[in-house]
Protein backbone atom coordinates (compact mmCIF):
# COMPACT_ATOMS: atom_id res chain seq x y z
CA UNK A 1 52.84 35.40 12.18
CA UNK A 2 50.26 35.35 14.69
CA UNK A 3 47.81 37.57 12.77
CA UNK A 4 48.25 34.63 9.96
CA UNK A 5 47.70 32.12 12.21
CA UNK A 6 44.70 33.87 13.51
CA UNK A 7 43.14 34.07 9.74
CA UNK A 8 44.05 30.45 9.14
CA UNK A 9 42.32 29.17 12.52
CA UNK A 10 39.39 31.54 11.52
CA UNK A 11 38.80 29.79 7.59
CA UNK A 12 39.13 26.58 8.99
CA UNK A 13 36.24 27.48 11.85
CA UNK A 14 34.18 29.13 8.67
CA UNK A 15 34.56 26.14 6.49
CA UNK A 16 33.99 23.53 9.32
CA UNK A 17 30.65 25.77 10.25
CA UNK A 18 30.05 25.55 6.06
CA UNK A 19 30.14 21.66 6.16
CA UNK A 20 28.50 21.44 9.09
CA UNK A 21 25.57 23.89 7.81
CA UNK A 22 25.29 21.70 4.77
CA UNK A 23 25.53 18.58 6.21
CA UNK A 24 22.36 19.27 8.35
CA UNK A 25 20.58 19.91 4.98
CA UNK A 26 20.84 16.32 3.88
CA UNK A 27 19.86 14.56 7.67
CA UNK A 28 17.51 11.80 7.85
CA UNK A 29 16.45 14.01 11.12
CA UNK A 30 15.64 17.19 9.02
CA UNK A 31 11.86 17.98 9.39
CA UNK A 32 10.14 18.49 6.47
CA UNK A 33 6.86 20.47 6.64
CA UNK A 34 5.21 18.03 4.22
CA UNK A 35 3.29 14.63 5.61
CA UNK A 36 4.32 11.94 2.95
CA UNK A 37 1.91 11.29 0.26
CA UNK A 38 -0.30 8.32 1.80
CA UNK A 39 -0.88 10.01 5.06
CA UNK A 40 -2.00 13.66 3.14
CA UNK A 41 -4.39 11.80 0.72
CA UNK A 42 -5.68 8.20 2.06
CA UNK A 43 -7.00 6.31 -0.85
CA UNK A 44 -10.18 3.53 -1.15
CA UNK A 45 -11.83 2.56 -3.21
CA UNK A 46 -15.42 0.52 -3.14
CA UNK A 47 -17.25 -1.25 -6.05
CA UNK A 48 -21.01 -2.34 -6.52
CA UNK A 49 -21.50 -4.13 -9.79
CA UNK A 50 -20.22 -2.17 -12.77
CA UNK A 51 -20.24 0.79 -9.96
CA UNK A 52 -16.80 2.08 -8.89
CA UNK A 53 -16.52 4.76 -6.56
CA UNK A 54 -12.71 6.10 -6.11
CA UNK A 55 -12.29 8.31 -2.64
CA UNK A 56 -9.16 9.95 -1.71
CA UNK A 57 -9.67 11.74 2.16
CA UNK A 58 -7.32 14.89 1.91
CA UNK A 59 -5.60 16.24 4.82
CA UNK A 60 -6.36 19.90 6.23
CA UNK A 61 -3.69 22.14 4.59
CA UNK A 62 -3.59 19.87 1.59
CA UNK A 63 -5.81 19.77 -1.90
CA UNK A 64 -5.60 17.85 -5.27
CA UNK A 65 -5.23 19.39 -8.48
CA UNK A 66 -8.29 18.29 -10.66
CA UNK A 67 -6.06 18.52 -13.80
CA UNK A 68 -3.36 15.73 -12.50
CA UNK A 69 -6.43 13.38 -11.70
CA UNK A 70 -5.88 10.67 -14.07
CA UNK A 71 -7.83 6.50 -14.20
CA UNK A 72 -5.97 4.05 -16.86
CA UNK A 73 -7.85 0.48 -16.54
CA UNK A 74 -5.54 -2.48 -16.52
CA UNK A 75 -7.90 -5.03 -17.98
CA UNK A 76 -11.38 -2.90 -18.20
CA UNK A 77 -13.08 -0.11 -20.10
CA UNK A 78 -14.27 2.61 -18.35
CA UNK A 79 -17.24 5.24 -19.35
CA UNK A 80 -15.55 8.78 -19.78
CA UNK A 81 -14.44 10.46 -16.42
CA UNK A 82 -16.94 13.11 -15.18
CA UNK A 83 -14.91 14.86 -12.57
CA UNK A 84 -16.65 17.48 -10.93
CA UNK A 85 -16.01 21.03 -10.75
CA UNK A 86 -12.90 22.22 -8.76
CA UNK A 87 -12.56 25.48 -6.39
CA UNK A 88 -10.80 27.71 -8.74
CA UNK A 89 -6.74 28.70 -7.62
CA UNK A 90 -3.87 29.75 -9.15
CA UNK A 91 0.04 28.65 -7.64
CA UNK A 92 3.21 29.00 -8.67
CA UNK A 93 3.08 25.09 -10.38
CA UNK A 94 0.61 25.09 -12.52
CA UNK A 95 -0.85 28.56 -12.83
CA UNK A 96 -4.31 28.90 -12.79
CA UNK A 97 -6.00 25.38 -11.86
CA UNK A 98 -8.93 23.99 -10.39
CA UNK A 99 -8.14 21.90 -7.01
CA UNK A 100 -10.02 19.70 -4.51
CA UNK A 101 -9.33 21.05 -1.26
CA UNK A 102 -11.42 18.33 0.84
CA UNK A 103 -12.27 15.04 0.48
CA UNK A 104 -13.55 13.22 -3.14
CA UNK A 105 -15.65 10.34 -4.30
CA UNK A 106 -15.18 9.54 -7.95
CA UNK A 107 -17.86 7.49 -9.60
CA UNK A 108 -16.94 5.38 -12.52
CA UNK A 109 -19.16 3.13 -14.79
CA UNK A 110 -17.42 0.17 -15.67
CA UNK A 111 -18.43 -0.45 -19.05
CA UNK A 112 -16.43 -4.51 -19.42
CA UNK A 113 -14.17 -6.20 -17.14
């Protein structure tokens, strides 16, 4: 009786420590080793006539991938996007890629607004 007692006690203590493991997983407290989004890449913008220039300042440890950068005009056209060359890297997401691992102006012509 005691030895089945002593089993009992010790799957309750295993599933408490279970739940309690898991629990921690889901905690507004948990660290995560990523900076949200606005704080990793700060975004501005600046315009001079029909000049645009987009800027994002990336964080150290951080990069864009040239591939998801992407300008749809609400209520303007736009002369084609001439994004400039990446540094060349490959990652587990999207394979090989082109990324910009430090800061980025983006000139754009706006053709009518």
């Amino acid at each position: 009786m005691a030895a089945r007692l002593s089993r009992l006690m010790g799957l309750c203590f295993a599933l408490l420590f279970c739940l309690s493991a898991h629990a921690n997983i889901f905690s507004p407290n948990n660290n995560s080793r990523f900076v949200p989004v606005d704080q990793a890449f700060g975004f501005d913008f600046s315009q001079q006539g029909n000049q645009l220039t987009l800027s994002w300042k990336v964080k150290d440890g951080y990069y864009l991938y040239r591939q998801q950068i992407h300008v749809t005009p609400q209520q303007a056209q736009i002369a084609p996007l001439a994004l400039p060359a990446g540094k060349p890297h490959e990652d587990e997401f999207y394979g090989k890629s082109e990324i910009y691992p430090q800061d980025l102006q983006l000139p754009i012509t706006l053709r009518q607004a």
